[in-house]
C-alpha atoms as a PDB file:
ATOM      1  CA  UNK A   1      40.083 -14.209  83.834  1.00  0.00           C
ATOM      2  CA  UNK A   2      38.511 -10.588  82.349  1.00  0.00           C
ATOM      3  CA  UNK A   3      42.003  -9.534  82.728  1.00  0.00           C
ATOM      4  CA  UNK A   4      43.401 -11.471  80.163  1.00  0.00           C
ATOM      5  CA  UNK A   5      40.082 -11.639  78.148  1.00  0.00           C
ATOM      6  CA  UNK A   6      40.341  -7.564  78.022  1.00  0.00           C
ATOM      7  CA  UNK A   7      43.917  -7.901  77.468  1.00  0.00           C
ATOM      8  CA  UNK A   8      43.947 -10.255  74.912  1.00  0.00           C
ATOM      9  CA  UNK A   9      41.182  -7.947  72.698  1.00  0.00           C
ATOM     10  CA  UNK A  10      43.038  -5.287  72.751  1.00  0.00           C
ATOM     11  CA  UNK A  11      46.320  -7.015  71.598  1.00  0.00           C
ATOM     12  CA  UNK A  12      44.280  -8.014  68.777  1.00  0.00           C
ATOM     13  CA  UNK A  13      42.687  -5.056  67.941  1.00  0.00           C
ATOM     14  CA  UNK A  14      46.176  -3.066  68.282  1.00  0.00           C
ATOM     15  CA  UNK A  15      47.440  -5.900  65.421  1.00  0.00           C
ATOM     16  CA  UNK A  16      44.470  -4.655  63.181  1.00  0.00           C
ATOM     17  CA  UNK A  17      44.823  -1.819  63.534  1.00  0.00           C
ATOM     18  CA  UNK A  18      48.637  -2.218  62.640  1.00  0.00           C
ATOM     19  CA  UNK A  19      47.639  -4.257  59.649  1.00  0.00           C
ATOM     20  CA  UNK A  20      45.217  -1.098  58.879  1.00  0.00           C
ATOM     21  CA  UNK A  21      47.895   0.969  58.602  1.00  0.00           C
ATOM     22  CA  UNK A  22      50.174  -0.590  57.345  1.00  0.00           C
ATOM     23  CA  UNK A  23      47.446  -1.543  54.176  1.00  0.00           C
ATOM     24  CA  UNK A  24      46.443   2.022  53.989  1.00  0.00           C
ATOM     25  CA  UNK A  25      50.368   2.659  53.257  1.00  0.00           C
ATOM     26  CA  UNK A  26      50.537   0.622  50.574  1.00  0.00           C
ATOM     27  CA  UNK A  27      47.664   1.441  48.706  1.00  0.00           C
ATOM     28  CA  UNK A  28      48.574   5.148  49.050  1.00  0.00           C
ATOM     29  CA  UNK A  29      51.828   4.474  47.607  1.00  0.00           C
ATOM     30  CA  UNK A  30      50.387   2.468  44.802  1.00  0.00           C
ATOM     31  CA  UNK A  31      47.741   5.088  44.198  1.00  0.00           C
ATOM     32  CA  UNK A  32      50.311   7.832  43.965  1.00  0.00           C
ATOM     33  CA  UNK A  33      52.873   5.748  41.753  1.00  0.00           C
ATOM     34  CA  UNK A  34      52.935   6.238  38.208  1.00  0.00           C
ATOM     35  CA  UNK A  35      54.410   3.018  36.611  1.00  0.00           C
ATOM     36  CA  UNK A  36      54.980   2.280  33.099  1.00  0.00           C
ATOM     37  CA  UNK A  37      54.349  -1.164  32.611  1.00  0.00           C
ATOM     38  CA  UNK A  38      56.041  -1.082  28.650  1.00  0.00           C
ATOM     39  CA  UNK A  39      59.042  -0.576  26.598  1.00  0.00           C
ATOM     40  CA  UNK A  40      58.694   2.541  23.820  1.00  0.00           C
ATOM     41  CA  UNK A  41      60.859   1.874  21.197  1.00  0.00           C
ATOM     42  CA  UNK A  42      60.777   4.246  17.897  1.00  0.00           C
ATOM     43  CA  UNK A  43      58.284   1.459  16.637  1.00  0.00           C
ATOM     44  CA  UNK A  44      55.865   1.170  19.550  1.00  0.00           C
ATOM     45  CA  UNK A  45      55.575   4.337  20.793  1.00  0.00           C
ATOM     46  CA  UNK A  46      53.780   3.901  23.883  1.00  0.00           C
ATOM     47  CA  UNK A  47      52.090   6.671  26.146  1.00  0.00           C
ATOM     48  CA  UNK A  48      50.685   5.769  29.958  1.00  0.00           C
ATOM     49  CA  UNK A  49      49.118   6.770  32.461  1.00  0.00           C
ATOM     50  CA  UNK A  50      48.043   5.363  35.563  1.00  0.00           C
ATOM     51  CA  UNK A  51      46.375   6.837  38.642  1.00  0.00           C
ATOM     52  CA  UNK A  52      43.163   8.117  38.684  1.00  0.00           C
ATOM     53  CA  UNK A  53      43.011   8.580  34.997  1.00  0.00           C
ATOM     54  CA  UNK A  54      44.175   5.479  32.420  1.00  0.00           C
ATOM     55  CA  UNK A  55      45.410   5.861  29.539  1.00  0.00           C
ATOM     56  CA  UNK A  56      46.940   3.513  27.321  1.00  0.00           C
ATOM     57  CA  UNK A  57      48.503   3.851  23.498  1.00  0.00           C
ATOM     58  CA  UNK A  58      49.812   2.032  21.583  1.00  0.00           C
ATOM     59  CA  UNK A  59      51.079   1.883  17.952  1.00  0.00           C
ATOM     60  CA  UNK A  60      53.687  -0.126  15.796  1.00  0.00           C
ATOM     61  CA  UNK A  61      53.879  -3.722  14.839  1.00  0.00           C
ATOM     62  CA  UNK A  62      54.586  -5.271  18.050  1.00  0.00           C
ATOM     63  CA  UNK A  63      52.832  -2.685  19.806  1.00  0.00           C
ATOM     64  CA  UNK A  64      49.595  -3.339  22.349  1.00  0.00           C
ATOM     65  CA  UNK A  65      46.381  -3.649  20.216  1.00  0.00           C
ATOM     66  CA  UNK A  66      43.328  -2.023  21.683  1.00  0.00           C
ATOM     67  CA  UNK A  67      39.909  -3.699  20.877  1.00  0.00           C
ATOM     68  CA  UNK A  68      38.359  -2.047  18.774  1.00  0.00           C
ATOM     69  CA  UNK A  69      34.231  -1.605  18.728  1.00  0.00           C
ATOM     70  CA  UNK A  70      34.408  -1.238  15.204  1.00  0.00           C
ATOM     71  CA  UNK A  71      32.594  -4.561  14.548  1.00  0.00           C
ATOM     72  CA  UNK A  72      29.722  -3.678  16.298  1.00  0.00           C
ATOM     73  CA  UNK A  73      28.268  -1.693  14.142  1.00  0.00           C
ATOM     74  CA  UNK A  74      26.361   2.058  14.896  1.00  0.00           C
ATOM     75  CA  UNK A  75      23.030   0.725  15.957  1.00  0.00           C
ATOM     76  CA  UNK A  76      24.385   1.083  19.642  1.00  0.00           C
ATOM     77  CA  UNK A  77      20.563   0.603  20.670  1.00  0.00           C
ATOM     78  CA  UNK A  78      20.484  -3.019  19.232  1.00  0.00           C
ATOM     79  CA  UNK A  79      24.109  -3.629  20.777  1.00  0.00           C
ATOM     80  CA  UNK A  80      22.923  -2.236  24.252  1.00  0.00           C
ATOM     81  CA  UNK A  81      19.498  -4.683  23.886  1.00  0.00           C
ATOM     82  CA  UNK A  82      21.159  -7.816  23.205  1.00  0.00           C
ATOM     83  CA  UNK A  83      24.148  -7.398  25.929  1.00  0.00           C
ATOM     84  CA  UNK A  84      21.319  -6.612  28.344  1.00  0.00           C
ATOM     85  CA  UNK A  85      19.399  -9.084  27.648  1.00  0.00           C
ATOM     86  CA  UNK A  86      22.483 -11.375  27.972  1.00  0.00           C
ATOM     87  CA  UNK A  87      23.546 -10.384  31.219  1.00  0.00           C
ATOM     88  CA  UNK A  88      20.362 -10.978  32.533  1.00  0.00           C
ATOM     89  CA  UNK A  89      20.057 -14.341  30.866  1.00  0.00           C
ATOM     90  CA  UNK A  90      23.813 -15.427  32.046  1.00  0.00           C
ATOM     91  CA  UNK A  91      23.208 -14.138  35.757  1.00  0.00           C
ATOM     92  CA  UNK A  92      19.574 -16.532  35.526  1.00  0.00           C
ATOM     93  CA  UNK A  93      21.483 -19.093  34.475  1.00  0.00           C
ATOM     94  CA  UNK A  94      24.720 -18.443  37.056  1.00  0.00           C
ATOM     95  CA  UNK A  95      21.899 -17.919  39.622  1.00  0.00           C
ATOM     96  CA  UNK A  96      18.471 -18.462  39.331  1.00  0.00           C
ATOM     97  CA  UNK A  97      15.859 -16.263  37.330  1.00  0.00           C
ATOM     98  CA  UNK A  98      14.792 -13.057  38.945  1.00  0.00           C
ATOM     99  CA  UNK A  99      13.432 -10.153  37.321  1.00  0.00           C
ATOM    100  CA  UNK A 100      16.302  -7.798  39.123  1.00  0.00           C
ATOM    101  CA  UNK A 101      18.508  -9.296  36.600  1.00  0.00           C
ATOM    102  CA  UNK A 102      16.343  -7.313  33.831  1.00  0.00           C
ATOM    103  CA  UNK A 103      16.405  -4.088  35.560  1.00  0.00           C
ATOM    104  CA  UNK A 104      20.351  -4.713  35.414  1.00  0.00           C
ATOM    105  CA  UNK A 105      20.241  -5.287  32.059  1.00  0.00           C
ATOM    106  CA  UNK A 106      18.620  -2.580  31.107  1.00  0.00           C
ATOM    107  CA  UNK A 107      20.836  -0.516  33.185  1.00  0.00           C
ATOM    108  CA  UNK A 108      23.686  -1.585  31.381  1.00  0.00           C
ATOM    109  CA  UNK A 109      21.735  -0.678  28.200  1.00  0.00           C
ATOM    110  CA  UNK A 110      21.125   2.253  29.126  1.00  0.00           C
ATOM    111  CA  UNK A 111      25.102   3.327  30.312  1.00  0.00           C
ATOM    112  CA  UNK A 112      26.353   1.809  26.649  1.00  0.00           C
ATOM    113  CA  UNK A 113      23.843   3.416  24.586  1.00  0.00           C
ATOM    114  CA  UNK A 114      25.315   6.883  26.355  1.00  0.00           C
ATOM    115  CA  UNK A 115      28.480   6.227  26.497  1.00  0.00           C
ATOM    116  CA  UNK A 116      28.668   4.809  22.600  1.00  0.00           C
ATOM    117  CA  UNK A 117      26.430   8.349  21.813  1.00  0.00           C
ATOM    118  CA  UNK A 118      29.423  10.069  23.202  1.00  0.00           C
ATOM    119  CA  UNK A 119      31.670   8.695  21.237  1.00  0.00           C
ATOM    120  CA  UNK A 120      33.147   6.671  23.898  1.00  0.00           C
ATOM    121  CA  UNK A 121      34.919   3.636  22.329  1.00  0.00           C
ATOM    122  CA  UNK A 122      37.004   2.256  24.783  1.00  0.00           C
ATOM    123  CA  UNK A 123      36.003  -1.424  26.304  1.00  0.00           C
ATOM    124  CA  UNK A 124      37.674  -0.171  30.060  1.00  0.00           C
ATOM    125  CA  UNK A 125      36.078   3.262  29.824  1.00  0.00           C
ATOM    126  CA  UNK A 126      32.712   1.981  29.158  1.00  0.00           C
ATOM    127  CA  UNK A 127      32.962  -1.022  31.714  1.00  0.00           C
ATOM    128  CA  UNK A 128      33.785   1.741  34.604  1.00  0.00           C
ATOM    129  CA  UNK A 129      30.960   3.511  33.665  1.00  0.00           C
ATOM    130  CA  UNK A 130      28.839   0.785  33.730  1.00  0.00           C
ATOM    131  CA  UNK A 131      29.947  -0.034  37.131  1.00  0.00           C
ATOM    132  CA  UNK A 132      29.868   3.130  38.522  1.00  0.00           C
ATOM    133  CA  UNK A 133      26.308   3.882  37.088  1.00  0.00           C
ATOM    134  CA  UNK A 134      25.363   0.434  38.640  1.00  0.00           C
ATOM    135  CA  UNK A 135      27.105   1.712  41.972  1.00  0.00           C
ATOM    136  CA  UNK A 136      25.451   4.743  42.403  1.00  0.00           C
ATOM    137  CA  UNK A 137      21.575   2.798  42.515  1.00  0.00           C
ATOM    138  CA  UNK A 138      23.382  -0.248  44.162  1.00  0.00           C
ATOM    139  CA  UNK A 139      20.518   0.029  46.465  1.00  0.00           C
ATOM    140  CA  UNK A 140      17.669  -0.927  44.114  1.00  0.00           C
ATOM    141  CA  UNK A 141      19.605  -4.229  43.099  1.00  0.00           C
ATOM    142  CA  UNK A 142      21.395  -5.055  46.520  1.00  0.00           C
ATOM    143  CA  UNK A 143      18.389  -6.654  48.184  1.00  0.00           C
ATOM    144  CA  UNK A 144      18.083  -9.501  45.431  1.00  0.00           C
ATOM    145  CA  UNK A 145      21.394  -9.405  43.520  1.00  0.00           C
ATOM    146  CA  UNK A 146      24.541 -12.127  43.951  1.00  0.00           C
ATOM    147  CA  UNK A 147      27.240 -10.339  42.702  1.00  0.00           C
ATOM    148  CA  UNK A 148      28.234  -6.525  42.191  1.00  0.00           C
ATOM    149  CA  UNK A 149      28.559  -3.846  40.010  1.00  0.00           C
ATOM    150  CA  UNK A 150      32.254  -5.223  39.388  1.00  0.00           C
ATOM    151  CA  UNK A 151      30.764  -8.512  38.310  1.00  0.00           C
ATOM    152  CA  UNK A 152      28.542  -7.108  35.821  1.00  0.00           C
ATOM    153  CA  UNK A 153      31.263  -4.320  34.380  1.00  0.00           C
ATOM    154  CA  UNK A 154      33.521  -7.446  34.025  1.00  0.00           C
ATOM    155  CA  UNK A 155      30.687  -9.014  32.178  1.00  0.00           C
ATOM    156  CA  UNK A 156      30.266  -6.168  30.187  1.00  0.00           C
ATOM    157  CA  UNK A 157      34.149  -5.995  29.034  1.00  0.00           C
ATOM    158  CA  UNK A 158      33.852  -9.763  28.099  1.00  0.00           C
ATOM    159  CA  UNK A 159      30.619  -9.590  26.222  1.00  0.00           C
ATOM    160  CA  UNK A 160      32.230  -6.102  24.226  1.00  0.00           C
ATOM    161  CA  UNK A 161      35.736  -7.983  23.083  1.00  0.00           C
ATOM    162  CA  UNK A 162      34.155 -11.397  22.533  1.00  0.00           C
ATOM    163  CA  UNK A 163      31.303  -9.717  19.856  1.00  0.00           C
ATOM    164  CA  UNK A 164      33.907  -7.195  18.609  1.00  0.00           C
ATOM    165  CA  UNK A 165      35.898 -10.383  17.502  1.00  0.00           C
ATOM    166  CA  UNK A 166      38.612  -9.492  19.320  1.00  0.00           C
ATOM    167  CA  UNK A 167      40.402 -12.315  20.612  1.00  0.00           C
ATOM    168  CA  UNK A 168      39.464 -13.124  24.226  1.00  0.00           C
ATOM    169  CA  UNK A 169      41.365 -15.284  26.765  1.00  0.00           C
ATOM    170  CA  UNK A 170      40.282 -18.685  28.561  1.00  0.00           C
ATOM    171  CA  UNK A 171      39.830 -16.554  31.908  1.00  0.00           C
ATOM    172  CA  UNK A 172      36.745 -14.741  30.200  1.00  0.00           C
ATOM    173  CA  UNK A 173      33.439 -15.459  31.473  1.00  0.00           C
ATOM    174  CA  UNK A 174      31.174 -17.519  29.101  1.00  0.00           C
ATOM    175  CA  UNK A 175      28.683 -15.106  26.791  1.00  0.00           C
ATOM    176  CA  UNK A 176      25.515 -16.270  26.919  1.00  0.00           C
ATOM    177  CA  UNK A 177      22.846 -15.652  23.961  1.00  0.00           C
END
């Protein structure tokens, strides 16, 4: 009976370990592939990137409009307050109320207030950096927190394109006020 018990773990942990590498294939191939995902035409030129660094342009007509943080005005304090204070008060309300959700908030604050100082105007750019600064200190919100730092940069991108008045899509997550 240990016979086949033995025998029978280590078939399956020879399949993992298959899958493993067989996963770790693919996403070294996708990693390493640089796709174009558009058509340039002389009136959408188009310039990509993809890898570690993304970068996307686009001009023309019919060509792929970034959102623009235009709309939000230069008081990037007063922007980084009020999305703060709404991610808190949609994770309370997707949750419960906790005060980690303010110490989130004001982390986000804090990452958008630099990264708008720096000029940084990109929605993608600044929700990365959001989750990465979020990341790094993971372990002062892990204890308490129900989602991730992906959550909250997603939040973040929402919240950015919906009060930009760019036009959002029926996938976004619900801003809360």
């Amino acid at each position: 009976m240990r016979y086949y018990f033995v025998v029978g773990v280590l078939n399956i942990c020879d399949m993992i370990h298959r899958w493993w590498l067989l996963l770790s294939l693919f996403l070294v191939v996708l990693m390493t592939s640089r796709v174009q995902c558009f058509t340039a035409t002389p009136s959408t030129p188009i310039t990509t990137t993809y890898g570690h660094n993304t970068r996307l342009h686009a001009e023309g007509i019919n060509g792929v409009q970034l959102v623009s943080l235009e709309g939000l005005g230069d008081d990037h304090e007063t922007v980084g307050e009020n999305m703060g204070k709404s991610l808190a008060a949609w994770l309370d309300e997707e949750w419960l109320p906790q005060e980690i959700h303010v110490k989130m908030g004001i982390s986000v604050k804090n990452t958008y207030v630099q990264c708008r100082t720096k000029g940084v105007d990109d929605v993608a750019e600044i929700m990365t950096q959001v989750t990465d600064d979020l990341f790094e200190n993971w372990a002062e919100y892990n204890a308490d927190a129900f989602v991730n730092a992906w959550d909250l940069g997603n939040y973040v991108a929402d919240y950015l394109i919906a009060k930009s008045g760019s036009e959002t899509c029926g996938c976004s997550t619900k801003i809360v006020d």
